[in-house]
N, C-alpha and C. Protein backbone atom coordinates (compact mmCIF):
# COMPACT_ATOMS: atom_id res chain seq x y z
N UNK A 1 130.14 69.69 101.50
CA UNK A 1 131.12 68.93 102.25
C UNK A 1 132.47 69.62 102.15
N UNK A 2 133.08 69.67 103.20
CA UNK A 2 134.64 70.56 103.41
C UNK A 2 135.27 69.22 103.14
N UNK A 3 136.48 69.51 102.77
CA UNK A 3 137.38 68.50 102.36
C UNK A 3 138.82 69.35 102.31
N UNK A 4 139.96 68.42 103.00
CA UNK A 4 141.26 69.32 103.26
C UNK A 4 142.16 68.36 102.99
N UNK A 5 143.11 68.53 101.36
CA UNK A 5 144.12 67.83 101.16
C UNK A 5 145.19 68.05 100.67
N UNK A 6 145.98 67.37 101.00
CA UNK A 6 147.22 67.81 101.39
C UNK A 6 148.11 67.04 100.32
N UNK A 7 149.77 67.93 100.38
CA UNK A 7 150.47 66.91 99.73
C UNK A 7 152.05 67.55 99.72
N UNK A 8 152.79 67.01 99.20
CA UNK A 8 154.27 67.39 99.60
C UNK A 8 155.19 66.42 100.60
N UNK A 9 154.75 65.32 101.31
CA UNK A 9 155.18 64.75 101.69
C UNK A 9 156.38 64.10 100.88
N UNK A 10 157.68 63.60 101.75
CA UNK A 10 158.34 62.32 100.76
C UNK A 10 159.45 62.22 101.25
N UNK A 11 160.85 61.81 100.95
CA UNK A 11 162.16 61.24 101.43
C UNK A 11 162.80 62.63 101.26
N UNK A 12 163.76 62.16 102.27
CA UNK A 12 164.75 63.68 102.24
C UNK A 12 165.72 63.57 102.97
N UNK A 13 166.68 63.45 102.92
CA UNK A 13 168.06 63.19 103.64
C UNK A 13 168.23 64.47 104.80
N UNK A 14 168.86 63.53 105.93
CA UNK A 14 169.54 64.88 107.08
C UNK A 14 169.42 66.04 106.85
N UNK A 15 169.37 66.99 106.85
CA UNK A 15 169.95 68.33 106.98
C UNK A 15 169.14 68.79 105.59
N UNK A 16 168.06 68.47 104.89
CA UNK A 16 167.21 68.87 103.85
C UNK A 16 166.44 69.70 104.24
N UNK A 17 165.70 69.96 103.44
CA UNK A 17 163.99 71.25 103.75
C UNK A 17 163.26 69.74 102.75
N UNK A 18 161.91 70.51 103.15
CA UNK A 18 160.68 70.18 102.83
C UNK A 18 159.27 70.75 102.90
N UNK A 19 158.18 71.24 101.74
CA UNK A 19 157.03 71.57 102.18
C UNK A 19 156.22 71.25 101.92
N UNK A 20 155.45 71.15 102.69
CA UNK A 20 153.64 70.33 102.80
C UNK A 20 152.62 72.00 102.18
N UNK A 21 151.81 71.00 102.02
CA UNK A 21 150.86 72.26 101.40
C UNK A 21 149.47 71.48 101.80
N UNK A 22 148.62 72.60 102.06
CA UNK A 22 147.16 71.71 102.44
C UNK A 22 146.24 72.71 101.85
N UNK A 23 144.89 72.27 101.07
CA UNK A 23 144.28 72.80 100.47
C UNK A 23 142.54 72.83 100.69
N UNK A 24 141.77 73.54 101.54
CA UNK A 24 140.40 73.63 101.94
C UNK A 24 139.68 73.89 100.30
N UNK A 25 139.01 72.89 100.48
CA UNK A 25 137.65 73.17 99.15
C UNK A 25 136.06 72.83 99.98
N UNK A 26 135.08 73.68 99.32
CA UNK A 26 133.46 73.02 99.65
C UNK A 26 133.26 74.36 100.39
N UNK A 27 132.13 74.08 100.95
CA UNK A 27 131.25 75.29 101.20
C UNK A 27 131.43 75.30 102.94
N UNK A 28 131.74 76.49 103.43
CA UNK A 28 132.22 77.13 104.25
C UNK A 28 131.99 78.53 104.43
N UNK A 29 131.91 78.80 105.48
CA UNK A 29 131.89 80.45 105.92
C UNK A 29 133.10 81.16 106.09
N UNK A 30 134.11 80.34 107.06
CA UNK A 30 135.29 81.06 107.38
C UNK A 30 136.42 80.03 107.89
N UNK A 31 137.78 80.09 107.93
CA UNK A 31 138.49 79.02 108.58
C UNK A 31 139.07 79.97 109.61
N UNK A 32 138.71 79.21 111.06
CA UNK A 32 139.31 79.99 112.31
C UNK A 32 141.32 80.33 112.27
N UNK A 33 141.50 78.74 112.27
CA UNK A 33 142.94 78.34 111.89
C UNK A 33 143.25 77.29 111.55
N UNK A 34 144.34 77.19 111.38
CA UNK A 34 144.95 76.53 110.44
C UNK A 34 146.36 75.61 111.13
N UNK A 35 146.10 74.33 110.91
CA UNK A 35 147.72 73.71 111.63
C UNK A 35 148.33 72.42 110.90
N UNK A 36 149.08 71.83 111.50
CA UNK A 36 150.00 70.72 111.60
C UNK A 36 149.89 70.06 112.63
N UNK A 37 149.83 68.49 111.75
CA UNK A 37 150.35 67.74 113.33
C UNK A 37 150.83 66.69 112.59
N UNK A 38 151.31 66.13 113.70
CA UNK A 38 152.23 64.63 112.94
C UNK A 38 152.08 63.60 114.07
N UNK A 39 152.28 62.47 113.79
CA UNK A 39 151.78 61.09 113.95
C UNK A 39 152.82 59.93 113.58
N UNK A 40 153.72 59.19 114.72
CA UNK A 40 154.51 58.79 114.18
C UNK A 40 154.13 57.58 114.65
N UNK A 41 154.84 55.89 114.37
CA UNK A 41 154.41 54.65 114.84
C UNK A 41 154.59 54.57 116.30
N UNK A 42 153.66 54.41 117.07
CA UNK A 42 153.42 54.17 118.11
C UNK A 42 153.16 55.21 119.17
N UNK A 43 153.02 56.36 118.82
CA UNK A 43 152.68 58.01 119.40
C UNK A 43 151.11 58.45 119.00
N UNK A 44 150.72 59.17 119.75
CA UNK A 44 149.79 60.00 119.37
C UNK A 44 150.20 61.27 118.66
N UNK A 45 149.47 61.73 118.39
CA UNK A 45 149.24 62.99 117.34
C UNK A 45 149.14 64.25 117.81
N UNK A 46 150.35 64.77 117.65
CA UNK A 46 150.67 66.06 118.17
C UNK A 46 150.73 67.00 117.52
N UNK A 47 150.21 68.37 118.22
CA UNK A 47 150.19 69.57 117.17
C UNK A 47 151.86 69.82 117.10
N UNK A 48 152.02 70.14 115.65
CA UNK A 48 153.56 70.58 115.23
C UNK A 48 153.38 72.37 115.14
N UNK A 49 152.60 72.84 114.51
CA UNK A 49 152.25 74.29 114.53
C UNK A 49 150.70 74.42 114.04
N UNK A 50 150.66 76.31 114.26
CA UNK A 50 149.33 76.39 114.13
C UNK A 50 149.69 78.25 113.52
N UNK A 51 148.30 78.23 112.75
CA UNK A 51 148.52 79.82 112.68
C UNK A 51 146.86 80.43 112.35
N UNK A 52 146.43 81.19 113.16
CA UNK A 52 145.71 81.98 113.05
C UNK A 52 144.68 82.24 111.44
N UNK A 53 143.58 81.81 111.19
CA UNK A 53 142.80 82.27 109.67
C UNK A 53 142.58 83.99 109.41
N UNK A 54 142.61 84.91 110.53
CA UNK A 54 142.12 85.57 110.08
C UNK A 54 143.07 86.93 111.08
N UNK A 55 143.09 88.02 110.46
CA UNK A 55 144.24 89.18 111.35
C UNK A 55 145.71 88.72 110.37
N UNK A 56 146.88 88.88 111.56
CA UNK A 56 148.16 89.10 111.18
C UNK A 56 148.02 87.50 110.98
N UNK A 57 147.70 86.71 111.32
CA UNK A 57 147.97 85.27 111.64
C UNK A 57 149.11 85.13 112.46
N UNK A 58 148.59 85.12 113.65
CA UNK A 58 149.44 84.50 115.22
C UNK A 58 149.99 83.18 114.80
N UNK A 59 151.11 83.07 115.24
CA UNK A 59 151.32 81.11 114.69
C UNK A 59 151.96 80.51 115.95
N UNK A 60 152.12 79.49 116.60
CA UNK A 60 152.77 78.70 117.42
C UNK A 60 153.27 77.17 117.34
N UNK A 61 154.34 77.13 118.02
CA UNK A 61 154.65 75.89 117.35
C UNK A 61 155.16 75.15 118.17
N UNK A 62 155.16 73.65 117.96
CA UNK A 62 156.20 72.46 118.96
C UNK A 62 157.27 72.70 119.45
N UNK A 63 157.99 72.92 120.62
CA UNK A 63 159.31 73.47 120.81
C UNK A 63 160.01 73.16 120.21
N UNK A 64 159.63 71.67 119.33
CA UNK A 64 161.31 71.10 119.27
C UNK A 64 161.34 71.83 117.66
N UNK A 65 160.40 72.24 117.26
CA UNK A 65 160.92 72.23 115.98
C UNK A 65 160.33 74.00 115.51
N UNK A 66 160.57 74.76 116.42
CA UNK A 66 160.92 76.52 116.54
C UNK A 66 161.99 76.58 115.81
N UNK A 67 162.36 77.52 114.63
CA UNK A 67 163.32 78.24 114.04
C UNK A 67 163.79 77.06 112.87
N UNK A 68 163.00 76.17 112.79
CA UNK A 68 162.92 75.08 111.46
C UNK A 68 161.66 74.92 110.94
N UNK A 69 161.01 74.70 111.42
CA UNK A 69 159.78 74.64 110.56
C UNK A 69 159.05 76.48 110.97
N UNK A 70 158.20 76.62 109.19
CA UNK A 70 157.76 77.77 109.63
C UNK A 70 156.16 77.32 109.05
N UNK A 71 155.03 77.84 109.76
CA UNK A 71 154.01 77.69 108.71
C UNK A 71 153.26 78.83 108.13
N UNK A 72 152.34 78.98 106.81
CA UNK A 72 152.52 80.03 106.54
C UNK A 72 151.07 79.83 105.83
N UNK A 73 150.44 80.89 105.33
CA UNK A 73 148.88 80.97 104.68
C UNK A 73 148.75 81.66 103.28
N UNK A 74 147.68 81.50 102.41
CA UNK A 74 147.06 82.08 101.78
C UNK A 74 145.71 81.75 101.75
N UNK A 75 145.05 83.39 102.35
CA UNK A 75 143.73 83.01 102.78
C UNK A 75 142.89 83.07 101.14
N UNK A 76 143.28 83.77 100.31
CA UNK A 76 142.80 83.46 98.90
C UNK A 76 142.84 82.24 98.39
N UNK A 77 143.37 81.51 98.62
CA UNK A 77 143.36 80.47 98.37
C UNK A 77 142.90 79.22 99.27
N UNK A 78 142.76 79.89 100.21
CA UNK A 78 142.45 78.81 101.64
C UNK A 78 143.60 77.37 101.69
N UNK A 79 144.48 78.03 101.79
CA UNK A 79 145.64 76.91 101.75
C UNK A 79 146.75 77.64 102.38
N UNK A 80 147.10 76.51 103.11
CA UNK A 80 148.27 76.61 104.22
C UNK A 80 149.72 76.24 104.22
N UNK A 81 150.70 75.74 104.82
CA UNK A 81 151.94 75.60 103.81
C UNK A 81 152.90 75.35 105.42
N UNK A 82 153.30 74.31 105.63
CA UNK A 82 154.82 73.81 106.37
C UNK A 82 155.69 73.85 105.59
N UNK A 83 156.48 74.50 106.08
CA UNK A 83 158.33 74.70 105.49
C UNK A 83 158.99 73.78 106.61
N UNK A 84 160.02 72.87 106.11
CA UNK A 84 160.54 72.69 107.03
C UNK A 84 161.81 72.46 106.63
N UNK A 85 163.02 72.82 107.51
CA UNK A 85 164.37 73.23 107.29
C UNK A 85 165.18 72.26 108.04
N UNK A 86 166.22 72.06 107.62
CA UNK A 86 167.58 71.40 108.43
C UNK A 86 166.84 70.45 109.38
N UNK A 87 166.47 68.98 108.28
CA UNK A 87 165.42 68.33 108.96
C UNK A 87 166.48 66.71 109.51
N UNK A 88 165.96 66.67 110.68
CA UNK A 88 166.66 65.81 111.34
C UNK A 88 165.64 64.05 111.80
N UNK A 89 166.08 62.95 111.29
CA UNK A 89 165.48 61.84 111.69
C UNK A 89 164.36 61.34 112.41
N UNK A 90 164.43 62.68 113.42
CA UNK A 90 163.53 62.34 114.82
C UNK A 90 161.70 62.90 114.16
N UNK A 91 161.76 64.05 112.83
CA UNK A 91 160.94 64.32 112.83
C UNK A 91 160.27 63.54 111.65
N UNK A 92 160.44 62.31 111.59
CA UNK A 92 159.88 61.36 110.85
C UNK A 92 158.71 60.89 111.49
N UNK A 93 157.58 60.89 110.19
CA UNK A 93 156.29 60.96 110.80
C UNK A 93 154.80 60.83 109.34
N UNK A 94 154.15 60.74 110.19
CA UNK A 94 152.87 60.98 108.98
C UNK A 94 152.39 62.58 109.37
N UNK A 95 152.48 63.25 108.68
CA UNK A 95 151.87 64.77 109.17
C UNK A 95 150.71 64.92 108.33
N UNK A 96 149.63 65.85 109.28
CA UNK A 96 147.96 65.67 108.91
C UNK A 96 147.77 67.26 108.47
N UNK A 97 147.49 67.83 107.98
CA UNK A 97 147.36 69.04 107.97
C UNK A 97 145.59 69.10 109.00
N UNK A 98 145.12 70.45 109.24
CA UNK A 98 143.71 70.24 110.05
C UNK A 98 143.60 71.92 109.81
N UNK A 99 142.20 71.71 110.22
CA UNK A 99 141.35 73.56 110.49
C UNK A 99 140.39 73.22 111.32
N UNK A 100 140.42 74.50 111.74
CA UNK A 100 138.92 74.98 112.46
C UNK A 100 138.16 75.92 111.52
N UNK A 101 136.81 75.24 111.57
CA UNK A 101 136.12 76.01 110.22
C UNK A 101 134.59 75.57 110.58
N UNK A 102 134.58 76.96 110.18
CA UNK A 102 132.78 77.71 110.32
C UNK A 102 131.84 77.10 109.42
N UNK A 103 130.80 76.46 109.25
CA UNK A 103 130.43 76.06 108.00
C UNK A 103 129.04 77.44 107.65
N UNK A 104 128.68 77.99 108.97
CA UNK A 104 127.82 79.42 108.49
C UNK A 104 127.73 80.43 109.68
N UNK A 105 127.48 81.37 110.03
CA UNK A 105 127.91 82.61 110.48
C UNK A 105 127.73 82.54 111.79
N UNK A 106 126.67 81.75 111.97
CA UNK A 106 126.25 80.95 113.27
C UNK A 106 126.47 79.50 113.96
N UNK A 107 127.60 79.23 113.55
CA UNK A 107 128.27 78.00 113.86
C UNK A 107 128.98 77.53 115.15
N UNK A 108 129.49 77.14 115.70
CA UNK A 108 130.54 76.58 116.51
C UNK A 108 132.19 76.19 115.14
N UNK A 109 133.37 76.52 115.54
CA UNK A 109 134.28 75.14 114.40
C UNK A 109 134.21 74.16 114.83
N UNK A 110 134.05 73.50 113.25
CA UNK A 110 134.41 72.32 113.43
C UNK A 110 135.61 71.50 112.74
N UNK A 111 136.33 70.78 113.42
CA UNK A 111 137.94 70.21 113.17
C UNK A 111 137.92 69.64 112.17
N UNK A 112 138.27 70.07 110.85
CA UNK A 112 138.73 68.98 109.75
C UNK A 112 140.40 68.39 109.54
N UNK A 113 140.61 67.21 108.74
CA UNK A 113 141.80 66.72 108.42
C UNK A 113 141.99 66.53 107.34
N UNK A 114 143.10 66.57 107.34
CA UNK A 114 143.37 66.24 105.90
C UNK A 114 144.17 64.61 105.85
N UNK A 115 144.07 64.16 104.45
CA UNK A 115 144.35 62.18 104.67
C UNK A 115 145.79 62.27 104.64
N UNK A 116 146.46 63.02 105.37
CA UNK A 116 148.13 62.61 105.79
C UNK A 116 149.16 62.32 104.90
N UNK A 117 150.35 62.58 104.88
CA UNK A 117 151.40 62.54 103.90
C UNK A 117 152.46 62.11 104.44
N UNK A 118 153.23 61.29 104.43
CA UNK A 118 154.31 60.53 104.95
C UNK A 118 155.27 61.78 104.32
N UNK A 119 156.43 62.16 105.94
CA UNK A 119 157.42 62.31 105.74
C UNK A 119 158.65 61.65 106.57
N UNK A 120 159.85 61.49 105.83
CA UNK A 120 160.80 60.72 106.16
C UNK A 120 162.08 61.00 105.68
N UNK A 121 162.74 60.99 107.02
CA UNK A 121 163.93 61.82 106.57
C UNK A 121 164.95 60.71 107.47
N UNK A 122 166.21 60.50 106.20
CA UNK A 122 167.34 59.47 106.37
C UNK A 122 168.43 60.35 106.93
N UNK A 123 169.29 59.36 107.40
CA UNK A 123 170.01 59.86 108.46
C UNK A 123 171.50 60.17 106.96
């Protein structure tokens, strides 16, 4: 069983940083990629960024939050990592960490989550 959890969430005033960390364990072949998304009351669940498992790691991200949040990898570790910088009210949210992941060489991915971490940031 794959299992992806996360943690780093928590309070943080205006203009703070913050980082999430998400951690793949269990038996697996390969993780395609690797992302973020967040989930706030009354929204659906949007990708915040994403980055590539395997190469340079390609990454892309939510417009609104380019040149503040960065995300970042260690494939030795199979764990992934949101930075996020000069954080402003609006991006208050539950953020999920997720992958695409191979479970054997001949697979399709399949989407895992991780159980979400409240972040919240005061004005």
């Amino acid at each position: 069983q794959v299992q992806l959890v996360e943690s780093g969430g928590g309070l943080v005033q205006a203009g703070g940083s913050l980082s999430l960390s998400c951690a793949a364990s269990g038996r697996f072949f390969s993780i395609t990629d690797m992302g973020w998304y967040r989930q706030a009351p009354g929204n659906q669940r949007e990708l915040v960024a994403r980055i590539f498992g395997r190469g340079t790691g390609t990454t892309n991200y939510l417009d609104s939050v380019k040149g503040r949040f960065t995300i970042s990898r260690d494939n030795a570790k199979n764990t992934w990592y949101l930075h996020m910088t000069n954080l402003k009210p609006e991006v208050t949210a539950v953020y999920y960490c997720s992958a695409d992941i191979k479970r054997d060489f001949t697979s399709v991915e399949i989407l895992y989550w991780g159980q979400g971490t409240q972040v919240t940031v005061s004005p």
